[in-house]
Protein backbone atom coordinates (compact mmCIF):
# COMPACT_ATOMS: atom_id res chain seq x y z
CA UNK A 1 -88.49 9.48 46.21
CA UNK A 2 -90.91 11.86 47.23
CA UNK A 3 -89.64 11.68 51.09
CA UNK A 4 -86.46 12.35 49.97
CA UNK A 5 -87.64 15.70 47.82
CA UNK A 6 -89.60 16.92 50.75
CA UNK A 7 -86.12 16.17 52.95
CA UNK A 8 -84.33 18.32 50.67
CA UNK A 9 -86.84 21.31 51.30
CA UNK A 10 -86.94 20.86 54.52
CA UNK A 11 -83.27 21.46 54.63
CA UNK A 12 -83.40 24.13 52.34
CA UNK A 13 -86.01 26.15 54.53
CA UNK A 14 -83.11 25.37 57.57
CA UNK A 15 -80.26 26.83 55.41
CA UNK A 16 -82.87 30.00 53.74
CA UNK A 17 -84.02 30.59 57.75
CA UNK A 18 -79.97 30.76 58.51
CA UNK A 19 -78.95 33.23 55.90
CA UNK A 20 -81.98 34.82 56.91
CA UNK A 21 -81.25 35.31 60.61
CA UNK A 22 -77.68 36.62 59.63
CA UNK A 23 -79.35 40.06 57.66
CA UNK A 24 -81.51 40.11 60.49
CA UNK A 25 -78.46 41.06 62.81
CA UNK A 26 -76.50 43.00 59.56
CA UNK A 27 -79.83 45.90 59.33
CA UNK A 28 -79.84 45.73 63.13
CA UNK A 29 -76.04 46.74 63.02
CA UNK A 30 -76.75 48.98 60.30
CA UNK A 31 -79.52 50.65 62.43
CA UNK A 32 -77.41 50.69 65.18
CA UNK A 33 -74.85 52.96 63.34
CA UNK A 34 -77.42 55.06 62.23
CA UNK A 35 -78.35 56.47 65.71
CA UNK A 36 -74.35 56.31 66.68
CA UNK A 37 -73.30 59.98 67.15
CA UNK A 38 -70.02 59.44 66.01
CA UNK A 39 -70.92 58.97 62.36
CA UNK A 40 -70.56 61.81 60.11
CA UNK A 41 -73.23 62.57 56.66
CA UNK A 42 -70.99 60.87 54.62
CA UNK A 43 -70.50 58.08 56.44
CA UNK A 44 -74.45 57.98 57.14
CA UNK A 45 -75.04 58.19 53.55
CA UNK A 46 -73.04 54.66 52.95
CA UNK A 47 -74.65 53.18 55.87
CA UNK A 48 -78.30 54.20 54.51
CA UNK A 49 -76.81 52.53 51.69
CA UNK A 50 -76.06 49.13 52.93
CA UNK A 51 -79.28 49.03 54.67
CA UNK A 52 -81.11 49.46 51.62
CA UNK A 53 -79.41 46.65 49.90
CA UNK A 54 -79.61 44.23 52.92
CA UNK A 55 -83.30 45.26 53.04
CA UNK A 56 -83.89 44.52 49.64
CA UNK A 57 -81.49 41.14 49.85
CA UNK A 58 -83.72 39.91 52.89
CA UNK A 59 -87.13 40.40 51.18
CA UNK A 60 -85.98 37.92 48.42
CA UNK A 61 -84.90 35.47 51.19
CA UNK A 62 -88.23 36.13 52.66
CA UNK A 63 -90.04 35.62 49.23
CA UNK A 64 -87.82 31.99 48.43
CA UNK A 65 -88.88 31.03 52.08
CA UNK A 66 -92.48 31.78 50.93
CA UNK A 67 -91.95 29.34 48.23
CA UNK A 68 -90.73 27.20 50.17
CA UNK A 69 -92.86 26.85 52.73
CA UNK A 70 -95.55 26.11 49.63
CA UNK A 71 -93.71 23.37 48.04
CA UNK A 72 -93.59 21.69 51.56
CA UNK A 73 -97.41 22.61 51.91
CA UNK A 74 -97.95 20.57 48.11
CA UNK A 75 -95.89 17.32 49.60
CA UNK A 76 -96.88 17.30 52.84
CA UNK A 77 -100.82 18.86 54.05
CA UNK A 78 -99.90 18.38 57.35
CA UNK A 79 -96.86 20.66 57.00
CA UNK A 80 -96.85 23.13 59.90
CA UNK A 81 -96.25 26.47 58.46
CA UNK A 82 -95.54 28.26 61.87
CA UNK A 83 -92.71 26.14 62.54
CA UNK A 84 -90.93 27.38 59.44
């Protein structure tokens, strides 16, 4: 049962690295607008916005891949933590 509970994180830490990997590119983008010359203040102002919030969204993904990361560490020792 146990090898099946450790399965399940390990596919968890897959899926959390996935969603991850997609805010990575949305506060590149983000950035990217934010040096574009084309965008007004206003439209800065919204973009600032959505940063923020994908900012904040990605340290919680970072924080639940913490977790994680530890639960695998409990079930298995020999757990690599660099490969996650």
């Amino acid at each position: 049962m146990s090898d099946v509970i450790y399965q399940f994180f390990l596919y968890k830490l897959n899926a959390v690295n996935s969603i991850l990997e997609g805010y990575k590119q949305r506060i590149d983008s983000a950035l990217e607008l934010l040096h574009c010359r084309y965008a007004n203040r206003e439209q800065r102002y919204y973009i600032l916005l959505s940063l923020h919030q994908s900012q904040e969204v990605e340290r919680s993904i970072i924080r639940e891949k913490i977790l994680i990361m530890d639960i695998l560490m409990a079930l298995n020792p020999d757990f690599d933590r660099t490969s996650g």
